[in-house]
PDB file of N, CA and C in Angstrom:
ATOM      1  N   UNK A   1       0.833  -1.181   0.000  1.00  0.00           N
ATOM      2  CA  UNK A   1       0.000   0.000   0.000  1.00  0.00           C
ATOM      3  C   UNK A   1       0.876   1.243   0.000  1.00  0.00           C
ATOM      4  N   UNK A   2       0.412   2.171  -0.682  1.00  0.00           N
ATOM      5  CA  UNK A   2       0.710   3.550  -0.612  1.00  0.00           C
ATOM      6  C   UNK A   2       0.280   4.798  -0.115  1.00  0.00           C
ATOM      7  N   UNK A   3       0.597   5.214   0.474  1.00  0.00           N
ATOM      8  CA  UNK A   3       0.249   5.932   1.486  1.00  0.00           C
ATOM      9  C   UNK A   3       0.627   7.651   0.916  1.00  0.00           C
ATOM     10  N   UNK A   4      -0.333   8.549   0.492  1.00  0.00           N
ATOM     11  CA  UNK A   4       0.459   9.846  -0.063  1.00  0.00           C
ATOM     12  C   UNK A   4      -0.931  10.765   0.426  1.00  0.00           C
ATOM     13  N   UNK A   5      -0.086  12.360  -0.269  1.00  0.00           N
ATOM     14  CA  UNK A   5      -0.507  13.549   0.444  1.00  0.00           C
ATOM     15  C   UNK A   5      -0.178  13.771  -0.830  1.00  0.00           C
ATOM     16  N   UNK A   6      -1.396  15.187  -1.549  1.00  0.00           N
ATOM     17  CA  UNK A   6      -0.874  16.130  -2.234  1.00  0.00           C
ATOM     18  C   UNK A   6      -0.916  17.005  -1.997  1.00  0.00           C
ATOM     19  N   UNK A   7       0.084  18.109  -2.058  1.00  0.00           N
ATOM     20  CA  UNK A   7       0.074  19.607  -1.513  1.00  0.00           C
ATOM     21  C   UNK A   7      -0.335  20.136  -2.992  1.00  0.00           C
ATOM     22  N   UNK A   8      -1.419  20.428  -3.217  1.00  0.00           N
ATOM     23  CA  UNK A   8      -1.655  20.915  -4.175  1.00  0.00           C
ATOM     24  C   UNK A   8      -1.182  22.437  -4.629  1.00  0.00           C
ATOM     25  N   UNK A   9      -1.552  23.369  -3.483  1.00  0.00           N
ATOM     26  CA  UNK A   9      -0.941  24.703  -4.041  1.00  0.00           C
ATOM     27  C   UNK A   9       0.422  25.040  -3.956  1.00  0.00           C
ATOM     28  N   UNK A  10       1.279  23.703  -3.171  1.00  0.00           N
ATOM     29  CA  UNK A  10       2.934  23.607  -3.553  1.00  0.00           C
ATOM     30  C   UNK A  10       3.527  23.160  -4.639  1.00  0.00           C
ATOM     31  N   UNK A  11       2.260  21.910  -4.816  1.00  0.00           N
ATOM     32  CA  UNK A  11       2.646  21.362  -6.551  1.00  0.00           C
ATOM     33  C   UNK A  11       3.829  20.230  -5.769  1.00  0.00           C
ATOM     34  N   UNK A  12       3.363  20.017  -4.356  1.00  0.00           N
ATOM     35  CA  UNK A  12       4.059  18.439  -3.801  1.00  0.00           C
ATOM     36  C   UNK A  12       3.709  17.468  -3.928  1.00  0.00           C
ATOM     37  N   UNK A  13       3.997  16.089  -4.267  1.00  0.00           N
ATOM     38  CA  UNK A  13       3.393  14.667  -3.926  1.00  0.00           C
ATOM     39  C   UNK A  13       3.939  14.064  -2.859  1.00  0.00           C
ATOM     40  N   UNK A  14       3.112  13.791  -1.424  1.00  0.00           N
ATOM     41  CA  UNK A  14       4.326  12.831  -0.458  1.00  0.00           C
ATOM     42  C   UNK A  14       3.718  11.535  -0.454  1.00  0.00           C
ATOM     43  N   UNK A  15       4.847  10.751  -0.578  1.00  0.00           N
ATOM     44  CA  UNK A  15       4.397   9.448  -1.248  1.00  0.00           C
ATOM     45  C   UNK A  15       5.002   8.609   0.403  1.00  0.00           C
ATOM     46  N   UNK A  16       3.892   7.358   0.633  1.00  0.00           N
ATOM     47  CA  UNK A  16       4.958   7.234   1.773  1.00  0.00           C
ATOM     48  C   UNK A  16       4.227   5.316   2.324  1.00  0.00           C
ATOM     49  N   UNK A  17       5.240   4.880   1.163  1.00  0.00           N
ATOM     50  CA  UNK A  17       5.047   3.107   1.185  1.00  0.00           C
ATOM     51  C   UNK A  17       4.893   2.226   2.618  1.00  0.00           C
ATOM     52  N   UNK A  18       4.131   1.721   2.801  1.00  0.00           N
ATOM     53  CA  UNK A  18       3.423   1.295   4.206  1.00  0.00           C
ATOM     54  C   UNK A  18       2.915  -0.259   3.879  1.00  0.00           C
ATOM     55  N   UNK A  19       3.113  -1.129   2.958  1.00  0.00           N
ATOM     56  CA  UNK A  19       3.614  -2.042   2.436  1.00  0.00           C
ATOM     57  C   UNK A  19       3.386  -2.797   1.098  1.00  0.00           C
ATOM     58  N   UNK A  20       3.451  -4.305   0.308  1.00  0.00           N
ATOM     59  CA  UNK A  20       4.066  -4.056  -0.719  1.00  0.00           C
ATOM     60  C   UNK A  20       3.137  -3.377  -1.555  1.00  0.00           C
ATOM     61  N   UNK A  21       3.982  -2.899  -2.856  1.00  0.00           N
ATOM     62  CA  UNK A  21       3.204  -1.819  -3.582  1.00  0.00           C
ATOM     63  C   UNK A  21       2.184  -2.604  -4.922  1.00  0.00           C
ATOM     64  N   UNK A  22       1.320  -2.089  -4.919  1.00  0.00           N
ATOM     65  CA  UNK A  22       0.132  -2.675  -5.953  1.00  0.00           C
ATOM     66  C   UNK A  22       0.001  -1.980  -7.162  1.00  0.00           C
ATOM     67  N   UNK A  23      -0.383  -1.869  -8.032  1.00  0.00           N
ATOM     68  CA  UNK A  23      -0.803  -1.693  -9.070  1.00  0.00           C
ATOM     69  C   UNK A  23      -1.929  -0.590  -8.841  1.00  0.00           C
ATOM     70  N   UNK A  24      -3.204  -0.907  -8.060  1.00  0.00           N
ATOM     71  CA  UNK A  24      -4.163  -0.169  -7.371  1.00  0.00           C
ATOM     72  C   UNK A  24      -3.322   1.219  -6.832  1.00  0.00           C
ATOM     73  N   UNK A  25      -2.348   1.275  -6.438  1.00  0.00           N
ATOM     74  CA  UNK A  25      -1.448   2.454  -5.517  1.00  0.00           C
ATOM     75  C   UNK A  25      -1.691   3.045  -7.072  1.00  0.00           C
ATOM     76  N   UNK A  26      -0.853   3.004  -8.064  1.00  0.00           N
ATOM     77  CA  UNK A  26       0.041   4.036  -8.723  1.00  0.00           C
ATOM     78  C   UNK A  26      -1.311   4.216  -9.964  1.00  0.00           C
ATOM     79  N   UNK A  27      -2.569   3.601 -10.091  1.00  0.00           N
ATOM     80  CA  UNK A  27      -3.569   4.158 -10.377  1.00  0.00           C
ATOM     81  C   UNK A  27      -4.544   5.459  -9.791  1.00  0.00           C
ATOM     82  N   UNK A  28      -4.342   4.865  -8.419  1.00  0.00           N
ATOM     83  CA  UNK A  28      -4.888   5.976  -7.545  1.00  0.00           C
ATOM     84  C   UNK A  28      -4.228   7.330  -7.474  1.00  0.00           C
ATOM     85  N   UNK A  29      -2.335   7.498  -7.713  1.00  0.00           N
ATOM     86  CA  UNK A  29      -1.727   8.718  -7.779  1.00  0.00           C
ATOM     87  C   UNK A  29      -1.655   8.931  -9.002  1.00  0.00           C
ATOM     88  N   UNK A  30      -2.157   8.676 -10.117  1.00  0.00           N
ATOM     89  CA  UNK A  30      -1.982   9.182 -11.307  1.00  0.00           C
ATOM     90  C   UNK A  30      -3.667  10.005 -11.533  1.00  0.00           C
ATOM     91  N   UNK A  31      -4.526   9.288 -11.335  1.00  0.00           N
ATOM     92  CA  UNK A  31      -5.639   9.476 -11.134  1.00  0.00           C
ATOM     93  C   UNK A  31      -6.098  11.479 -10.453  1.00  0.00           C
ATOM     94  N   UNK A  32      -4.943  11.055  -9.451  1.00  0.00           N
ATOM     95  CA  UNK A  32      -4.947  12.944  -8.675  1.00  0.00           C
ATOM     96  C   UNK A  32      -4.152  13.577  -9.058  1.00  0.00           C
ATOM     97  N   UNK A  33      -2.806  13.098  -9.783  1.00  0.00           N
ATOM     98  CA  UNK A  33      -2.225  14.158 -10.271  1.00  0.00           C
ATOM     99  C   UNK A  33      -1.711  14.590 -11.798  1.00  0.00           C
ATOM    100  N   UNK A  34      -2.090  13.463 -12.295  1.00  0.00           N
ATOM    101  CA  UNK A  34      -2.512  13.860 -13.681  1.00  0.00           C
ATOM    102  C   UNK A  34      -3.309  14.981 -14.300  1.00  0.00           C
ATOM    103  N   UNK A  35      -4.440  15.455 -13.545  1.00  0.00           N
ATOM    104  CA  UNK A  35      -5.169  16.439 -14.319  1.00  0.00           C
ATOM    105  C   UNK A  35      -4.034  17.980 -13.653  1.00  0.00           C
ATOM    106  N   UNK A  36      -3.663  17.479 -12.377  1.00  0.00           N
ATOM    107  CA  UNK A  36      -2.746  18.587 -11.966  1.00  0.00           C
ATOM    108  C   UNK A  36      -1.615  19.046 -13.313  1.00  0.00           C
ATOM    109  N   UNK A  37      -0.973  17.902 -13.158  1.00  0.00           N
ATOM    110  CA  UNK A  37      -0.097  17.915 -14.245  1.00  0.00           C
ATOM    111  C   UNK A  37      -0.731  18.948 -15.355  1.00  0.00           C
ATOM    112  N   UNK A  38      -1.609  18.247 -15.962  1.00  0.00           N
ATOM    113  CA  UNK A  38      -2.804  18.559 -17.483  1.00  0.00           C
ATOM    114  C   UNK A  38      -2.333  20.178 -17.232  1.00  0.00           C
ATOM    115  N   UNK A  39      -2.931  20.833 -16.174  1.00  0.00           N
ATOM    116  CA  UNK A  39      -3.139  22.552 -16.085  1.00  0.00           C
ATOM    117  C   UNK A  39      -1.963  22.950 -15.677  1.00  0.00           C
ATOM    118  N   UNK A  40      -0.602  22.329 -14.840  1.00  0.00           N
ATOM    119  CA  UNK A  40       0.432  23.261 -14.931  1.00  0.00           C
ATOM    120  C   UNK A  40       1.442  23.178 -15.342  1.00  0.00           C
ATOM    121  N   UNK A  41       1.990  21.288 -15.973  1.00  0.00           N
ATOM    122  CA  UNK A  41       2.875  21.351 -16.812  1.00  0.00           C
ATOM    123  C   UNK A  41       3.654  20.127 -16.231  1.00  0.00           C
ATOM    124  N   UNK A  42       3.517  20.312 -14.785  1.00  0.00           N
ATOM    125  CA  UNK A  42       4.424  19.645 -13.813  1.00  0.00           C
ATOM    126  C   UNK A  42       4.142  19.735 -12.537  1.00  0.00           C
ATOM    127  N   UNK A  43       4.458  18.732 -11.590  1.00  0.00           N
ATOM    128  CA  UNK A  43       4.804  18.770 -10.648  1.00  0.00           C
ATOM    129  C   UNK A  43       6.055  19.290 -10.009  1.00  0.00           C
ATOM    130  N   UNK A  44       5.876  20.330  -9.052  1.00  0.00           N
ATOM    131  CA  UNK A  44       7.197  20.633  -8.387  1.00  0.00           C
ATOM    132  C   UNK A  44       8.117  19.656  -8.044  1.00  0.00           C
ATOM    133  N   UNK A  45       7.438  18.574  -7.118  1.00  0.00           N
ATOM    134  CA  UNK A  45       8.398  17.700  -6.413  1.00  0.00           C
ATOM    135  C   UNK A  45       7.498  16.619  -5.945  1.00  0.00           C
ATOM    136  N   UNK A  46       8.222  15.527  -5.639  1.00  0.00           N
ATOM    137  CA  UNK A  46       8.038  14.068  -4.981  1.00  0.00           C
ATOM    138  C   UNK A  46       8.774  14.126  -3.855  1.00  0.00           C
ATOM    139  N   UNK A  47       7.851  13.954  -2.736  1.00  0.00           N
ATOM    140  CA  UNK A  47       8.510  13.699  -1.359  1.00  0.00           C
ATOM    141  C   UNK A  47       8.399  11.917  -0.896  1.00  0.00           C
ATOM    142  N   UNK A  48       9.387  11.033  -1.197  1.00  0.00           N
ATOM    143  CA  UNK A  48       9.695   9.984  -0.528  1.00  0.00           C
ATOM    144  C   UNK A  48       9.833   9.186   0.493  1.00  0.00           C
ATOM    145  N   UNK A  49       8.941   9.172   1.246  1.00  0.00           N
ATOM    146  CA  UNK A  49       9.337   8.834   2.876  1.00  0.00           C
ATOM    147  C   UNK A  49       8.942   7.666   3.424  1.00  0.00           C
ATOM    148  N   UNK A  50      10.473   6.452   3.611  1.00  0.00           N
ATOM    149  CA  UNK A  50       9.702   5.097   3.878  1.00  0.00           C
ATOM    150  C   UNK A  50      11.484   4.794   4.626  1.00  0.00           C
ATOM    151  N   UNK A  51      11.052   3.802   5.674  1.00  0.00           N
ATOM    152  CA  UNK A  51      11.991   3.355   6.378  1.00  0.00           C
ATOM    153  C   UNK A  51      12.200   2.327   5.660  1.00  0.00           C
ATOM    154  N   UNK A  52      11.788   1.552   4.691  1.00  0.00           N
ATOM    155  CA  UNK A  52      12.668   0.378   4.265  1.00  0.00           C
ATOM    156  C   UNK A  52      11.896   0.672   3.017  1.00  0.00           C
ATOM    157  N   UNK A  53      12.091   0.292   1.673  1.00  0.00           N
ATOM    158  CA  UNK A  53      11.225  -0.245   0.500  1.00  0.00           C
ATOM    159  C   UNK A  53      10.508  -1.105   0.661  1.00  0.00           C
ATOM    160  N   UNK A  54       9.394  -1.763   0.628  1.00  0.00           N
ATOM    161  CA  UNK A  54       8.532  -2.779   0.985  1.00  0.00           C
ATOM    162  C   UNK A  54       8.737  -3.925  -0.112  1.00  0.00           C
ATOM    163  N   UNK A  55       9.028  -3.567  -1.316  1.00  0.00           N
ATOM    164  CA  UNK A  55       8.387  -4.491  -2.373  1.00  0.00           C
ATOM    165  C   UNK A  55       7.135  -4.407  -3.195  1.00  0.00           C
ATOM    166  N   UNK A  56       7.328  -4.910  -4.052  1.00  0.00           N
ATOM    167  CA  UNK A  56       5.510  -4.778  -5.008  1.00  0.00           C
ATOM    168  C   UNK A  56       4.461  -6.401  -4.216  1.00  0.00           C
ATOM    169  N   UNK A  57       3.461  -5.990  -4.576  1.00  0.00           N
ATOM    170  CA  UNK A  57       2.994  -7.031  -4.028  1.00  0.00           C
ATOM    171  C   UNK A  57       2.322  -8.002  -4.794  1.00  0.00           C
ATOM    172  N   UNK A  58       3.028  -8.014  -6.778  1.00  0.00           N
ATOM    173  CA  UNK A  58       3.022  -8.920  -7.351  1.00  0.00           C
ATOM    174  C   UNK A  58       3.962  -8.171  -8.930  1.00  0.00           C
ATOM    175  N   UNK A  59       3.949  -9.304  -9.690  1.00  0.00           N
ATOM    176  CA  UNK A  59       4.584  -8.052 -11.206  1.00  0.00           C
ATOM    177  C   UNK A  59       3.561  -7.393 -11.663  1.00  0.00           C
ATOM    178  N   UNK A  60       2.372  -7.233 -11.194  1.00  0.00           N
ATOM    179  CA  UNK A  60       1.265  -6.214 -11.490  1.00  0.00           C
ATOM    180  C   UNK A  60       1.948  -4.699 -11.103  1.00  0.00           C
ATOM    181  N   UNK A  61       2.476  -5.287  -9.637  1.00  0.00           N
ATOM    182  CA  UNK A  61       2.853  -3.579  -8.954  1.00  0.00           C
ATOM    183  C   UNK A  61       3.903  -3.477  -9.410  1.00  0.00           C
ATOM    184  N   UNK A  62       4.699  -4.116  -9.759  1.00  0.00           N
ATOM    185  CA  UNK A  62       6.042  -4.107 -10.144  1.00  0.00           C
ATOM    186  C   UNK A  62       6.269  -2.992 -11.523  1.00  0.00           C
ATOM    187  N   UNK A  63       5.324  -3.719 -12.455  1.00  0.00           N
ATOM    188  CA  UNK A  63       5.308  -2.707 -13.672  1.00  0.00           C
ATOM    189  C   UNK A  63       4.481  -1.922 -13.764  1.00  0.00           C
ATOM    190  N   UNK A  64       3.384  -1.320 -13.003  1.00  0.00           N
ATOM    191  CA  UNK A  64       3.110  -0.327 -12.382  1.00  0.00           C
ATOM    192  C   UNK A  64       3.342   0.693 -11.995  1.00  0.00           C
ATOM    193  N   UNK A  65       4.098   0.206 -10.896  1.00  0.00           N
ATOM    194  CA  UNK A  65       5.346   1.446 -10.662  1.00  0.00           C
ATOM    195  C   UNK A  65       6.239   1.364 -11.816  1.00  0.00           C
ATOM    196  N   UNK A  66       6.946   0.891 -12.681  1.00  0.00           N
ATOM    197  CA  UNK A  66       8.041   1.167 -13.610  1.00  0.00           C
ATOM    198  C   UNK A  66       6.753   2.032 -14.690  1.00  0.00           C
ATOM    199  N   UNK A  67       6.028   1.816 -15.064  1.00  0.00           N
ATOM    200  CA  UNK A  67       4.864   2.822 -15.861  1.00  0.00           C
ATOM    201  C   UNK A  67       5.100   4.365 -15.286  1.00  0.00           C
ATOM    202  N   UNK A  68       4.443   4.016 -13.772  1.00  0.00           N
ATOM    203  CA  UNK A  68       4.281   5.364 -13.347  1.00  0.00           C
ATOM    204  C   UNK A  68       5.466   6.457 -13.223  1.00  0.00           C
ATOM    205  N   UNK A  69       6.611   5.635 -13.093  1.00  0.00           N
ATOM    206  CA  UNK A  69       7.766   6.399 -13.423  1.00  0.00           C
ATOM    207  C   UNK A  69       8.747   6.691 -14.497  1.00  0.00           C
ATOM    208  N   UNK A  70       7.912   5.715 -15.686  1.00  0.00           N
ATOM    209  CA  UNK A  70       8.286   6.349 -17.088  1.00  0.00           C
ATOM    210  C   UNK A  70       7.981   7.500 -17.642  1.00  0.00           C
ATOM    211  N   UNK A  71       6.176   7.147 -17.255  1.00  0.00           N
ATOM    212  CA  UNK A  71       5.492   8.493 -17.868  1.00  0.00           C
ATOM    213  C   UNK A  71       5.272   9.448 -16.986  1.00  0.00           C
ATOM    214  N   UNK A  72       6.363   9.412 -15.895  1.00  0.00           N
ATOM    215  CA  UNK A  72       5.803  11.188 -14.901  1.00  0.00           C
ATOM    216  C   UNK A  72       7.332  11.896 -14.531  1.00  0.00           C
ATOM    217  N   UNK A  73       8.411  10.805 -15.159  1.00  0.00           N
ATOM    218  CA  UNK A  73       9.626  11.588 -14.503  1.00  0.00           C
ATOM    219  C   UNK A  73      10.029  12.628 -14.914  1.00  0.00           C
ATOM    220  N   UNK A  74       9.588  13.212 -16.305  1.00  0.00           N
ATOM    221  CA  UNK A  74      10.050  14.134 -16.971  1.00  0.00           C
ATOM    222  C   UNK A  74       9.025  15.409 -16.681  1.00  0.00           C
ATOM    223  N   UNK A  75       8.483  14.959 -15.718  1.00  0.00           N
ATOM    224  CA  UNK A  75       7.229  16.029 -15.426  1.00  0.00           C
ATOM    225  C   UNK A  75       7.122  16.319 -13.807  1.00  0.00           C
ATOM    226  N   UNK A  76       8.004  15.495 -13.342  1.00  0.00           N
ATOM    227  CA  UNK A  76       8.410  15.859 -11.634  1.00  0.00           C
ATOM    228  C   UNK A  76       9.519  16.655 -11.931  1.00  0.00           C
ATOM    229  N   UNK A  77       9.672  18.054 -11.125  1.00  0.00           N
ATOM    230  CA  UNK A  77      11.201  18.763 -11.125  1.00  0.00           C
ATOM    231  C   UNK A  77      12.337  18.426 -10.089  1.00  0.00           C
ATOM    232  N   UNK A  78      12.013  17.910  -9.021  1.00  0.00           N
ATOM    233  CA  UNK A  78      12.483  17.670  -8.187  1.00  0.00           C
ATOM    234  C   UNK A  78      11.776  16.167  -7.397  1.00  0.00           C
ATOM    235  N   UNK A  79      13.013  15.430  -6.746  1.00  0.00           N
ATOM    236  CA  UNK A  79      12.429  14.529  -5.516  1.00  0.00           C
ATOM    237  C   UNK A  79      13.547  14.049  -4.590  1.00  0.00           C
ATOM    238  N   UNK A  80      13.115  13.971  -3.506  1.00  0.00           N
ATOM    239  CA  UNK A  80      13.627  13.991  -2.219  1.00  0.00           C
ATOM    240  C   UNK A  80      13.152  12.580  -1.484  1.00  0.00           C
ATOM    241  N   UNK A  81      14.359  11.931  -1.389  1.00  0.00           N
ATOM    242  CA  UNK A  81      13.961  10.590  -0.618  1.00  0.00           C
ATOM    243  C   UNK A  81      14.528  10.976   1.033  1.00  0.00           C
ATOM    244  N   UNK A  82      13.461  10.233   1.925  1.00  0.00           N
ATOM    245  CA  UNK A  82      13.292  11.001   3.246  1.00  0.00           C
ATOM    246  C   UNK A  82      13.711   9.493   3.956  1.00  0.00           C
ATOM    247  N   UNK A  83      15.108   8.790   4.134  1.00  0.00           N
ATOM    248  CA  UNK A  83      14.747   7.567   4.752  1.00  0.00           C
ATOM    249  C   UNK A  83      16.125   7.400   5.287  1.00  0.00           C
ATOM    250  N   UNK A  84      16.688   6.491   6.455  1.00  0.00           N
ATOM    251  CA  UNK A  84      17.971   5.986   6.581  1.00  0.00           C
ATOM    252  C   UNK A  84      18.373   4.492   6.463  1.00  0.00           C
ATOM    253  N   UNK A  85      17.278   4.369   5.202  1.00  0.00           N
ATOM    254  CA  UNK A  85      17.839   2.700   4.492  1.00  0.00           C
ATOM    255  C   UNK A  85      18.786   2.687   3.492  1.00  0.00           C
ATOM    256  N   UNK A  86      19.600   1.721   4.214  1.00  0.00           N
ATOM    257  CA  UNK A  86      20.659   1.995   3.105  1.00  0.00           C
ATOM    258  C   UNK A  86      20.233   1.976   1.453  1.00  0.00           C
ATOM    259  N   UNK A  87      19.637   1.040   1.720  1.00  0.00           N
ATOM    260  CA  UNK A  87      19.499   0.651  -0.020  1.00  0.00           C
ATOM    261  C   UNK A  87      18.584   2.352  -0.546  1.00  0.00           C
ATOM    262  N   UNK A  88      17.474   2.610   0.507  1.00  0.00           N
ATOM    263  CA  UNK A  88      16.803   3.938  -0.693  1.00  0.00           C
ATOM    264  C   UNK A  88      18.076   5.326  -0.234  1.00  0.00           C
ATOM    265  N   UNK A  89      19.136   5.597   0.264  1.00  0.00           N
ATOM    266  CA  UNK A  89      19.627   6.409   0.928  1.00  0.00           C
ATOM    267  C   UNK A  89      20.736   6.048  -0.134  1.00  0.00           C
ATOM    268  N   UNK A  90      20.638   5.066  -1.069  1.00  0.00           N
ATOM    269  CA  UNK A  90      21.777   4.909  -2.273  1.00  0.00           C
ATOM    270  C   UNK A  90      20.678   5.127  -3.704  1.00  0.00           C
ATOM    271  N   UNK A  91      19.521   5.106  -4.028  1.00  0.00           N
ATOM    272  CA  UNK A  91      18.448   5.271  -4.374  1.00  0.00           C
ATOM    273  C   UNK A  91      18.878   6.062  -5.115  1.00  0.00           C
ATOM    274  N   UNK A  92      19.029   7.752  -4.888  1.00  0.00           N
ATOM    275  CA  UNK A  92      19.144   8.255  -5.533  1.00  0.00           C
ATOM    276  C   UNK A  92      20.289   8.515  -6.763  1.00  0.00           C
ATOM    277  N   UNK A  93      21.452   8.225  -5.952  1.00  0.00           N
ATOM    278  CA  UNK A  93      22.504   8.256  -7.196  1.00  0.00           C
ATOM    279  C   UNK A  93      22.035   7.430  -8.074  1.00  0.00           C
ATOM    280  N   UNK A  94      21.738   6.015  -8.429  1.00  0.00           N
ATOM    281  CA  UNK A  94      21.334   5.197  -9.085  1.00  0.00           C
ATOM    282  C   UNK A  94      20.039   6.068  -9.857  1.00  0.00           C
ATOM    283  N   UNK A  95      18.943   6.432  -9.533  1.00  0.00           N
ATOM    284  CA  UNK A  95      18.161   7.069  -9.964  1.00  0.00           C
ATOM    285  C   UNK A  95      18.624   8.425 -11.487  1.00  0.00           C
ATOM    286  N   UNK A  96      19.275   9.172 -10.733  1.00  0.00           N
ATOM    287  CA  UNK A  96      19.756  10.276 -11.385  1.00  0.00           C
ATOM    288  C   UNK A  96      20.445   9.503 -12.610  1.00  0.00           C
ATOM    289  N   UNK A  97      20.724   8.655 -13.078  1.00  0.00           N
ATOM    290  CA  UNK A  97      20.836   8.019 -14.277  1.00  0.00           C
ATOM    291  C   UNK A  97      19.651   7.430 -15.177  1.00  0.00           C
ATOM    292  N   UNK A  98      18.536   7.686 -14.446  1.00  0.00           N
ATOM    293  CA  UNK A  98      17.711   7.509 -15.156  1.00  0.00           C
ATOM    294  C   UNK A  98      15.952   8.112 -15.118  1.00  0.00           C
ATOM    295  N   UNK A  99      16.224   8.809 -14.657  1.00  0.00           N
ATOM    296  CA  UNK A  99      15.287   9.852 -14.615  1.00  0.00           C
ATOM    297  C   UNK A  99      15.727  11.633 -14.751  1.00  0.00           C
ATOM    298  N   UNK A 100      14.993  12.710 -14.637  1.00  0.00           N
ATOM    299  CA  UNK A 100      15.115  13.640 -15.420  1.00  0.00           C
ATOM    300  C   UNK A 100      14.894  15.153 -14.326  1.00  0.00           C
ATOM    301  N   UNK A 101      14.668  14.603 -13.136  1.00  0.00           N
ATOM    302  CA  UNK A 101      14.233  14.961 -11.711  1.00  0.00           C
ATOM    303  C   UNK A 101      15.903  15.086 -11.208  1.00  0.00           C
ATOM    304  N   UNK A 102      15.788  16.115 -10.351  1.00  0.00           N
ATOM    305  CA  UNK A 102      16.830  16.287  -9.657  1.00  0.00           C
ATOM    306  C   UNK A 102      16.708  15.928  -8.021  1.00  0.00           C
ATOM    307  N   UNK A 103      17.592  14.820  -7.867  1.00  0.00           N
ATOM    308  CA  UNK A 103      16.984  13.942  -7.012  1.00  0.00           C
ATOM    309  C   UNK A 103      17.869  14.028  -5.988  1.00  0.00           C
ATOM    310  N   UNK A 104      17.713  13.849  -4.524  1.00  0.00           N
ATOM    311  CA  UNK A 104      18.192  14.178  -3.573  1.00  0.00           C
ATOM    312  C   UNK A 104      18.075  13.453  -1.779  1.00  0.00           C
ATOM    313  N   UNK A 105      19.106  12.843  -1.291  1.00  0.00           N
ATOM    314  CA  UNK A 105      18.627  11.817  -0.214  1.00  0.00           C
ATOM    315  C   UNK A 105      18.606  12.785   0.886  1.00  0.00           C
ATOM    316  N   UNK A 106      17.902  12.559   1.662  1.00  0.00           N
ATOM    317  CA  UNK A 106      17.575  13.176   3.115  1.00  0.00           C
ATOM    318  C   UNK A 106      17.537  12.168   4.651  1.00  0.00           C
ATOM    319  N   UNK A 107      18.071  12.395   5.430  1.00  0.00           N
ATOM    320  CA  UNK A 107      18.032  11.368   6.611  1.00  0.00           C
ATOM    321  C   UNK A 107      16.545  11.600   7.105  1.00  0.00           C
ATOM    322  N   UNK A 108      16.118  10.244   8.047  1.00  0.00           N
ATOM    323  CA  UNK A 108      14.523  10.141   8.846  1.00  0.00           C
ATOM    324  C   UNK A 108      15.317  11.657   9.663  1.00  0.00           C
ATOM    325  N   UNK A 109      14.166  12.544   9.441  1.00  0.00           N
ATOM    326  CA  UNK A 109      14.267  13.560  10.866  1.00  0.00           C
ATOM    327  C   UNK A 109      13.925  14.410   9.827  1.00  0.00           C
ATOM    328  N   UNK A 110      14.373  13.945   8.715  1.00  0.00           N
ATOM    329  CA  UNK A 110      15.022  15.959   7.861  1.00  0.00           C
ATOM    330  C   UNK A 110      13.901  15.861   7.116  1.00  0.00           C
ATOM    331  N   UNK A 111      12.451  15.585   7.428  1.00  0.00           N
ATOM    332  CA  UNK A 111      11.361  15.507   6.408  1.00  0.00           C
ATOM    333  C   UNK A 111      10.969  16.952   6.111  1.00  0.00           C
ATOM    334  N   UNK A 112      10.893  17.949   6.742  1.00  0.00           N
ATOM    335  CA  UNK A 112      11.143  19.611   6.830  1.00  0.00           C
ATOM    336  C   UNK A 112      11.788  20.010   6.113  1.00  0.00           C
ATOM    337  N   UNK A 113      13.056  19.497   5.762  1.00  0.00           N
ATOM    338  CA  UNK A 113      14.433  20.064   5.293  1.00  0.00           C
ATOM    339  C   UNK A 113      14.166  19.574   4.289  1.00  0.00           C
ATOM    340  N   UNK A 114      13.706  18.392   3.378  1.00  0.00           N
ATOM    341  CA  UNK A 114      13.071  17.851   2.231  1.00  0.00           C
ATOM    342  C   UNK A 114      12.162  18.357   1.567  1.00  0.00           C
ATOM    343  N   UNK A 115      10.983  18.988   2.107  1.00  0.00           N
ATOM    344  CA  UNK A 115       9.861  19.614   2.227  1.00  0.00           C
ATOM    345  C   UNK A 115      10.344  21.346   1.475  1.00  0.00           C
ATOM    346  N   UNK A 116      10.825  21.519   2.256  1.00  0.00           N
ATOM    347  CA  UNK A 116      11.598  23.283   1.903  1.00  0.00           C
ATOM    348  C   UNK A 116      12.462  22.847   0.918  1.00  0.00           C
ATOM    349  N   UNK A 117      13.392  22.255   0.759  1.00  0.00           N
ATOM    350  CA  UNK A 117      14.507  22.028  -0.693  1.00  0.00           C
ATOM    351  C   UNK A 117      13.208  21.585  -2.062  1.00  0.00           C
ATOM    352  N   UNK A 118      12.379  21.222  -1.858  1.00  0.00           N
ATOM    353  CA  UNK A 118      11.047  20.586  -2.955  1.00  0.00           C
ATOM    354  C   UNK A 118      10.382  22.023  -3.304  1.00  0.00           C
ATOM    355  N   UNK A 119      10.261  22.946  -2.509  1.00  0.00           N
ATOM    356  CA  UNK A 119       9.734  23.917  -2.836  1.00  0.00           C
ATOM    357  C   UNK A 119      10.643  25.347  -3.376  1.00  0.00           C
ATOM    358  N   UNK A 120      12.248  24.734  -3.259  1.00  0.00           N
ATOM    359  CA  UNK A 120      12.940  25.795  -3.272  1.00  0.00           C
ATOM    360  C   UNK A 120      12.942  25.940  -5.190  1.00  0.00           C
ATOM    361  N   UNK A 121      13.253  27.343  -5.768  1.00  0.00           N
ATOM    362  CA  UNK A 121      13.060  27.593  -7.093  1.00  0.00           C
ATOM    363  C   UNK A 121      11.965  27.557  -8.016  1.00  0.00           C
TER     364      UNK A 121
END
């Protein structure tokens, strides 16, 4: 399951995995921020916040999420992973090779400090 917030008049998504991820999840966030998208072009930022990655909770969610992040990375400006797992706290370098978002790790605490860098520019 996925667990998110949209700050709409920030133009934020906080996305925040609570366990494995479905197919149903990344319908439901395209669903709200797609028409956002439609009227302003883009999303400011993706806020990331999960103490471990959970997993998909079949190859439904699996390519799901790889969908949802084909067709929205070039339309997020920014994202900020909020976690002290190793594996998503290495996330981003790996990422920045393949997405179009300027992407950025943050320790558990600094969800504020994530929050304000998403809105900065």
């Amino acid at each position: 399951m996925l667990a998110h917030e949209f700050r709409k008049a920030e133009g934020i998504l906080i996305v925040t995995p609570e366990a494995p991820l479905a197919a149903e999840d990344f319908q439901r966030l395209a669903a709200e921020v797609d028409p956002y998208i439609d009227t302003t072009g883009n999303l400011r930022g993706l806020l990331i916040e999960a103490k471990a990655f959970p997993g998909w909770e079949d190859f439904a969610g699996f390519l799901s999420h790889f969908r949802f992040v084909r067709d929205h990375h070039r339309k997020i400006a920014k994202v900020a992973v909020v976690s002290d797992s190793t594996l998503l706290s290495v996330g981003p370098k790996v990422a920045d090779h393949f997405v179009s978002a300027e992407v950025r790790h943050f320790r558990a605490g600094e969800r504020d400090a994530a929050i304000s860098w998403l809105g900065e520019g």
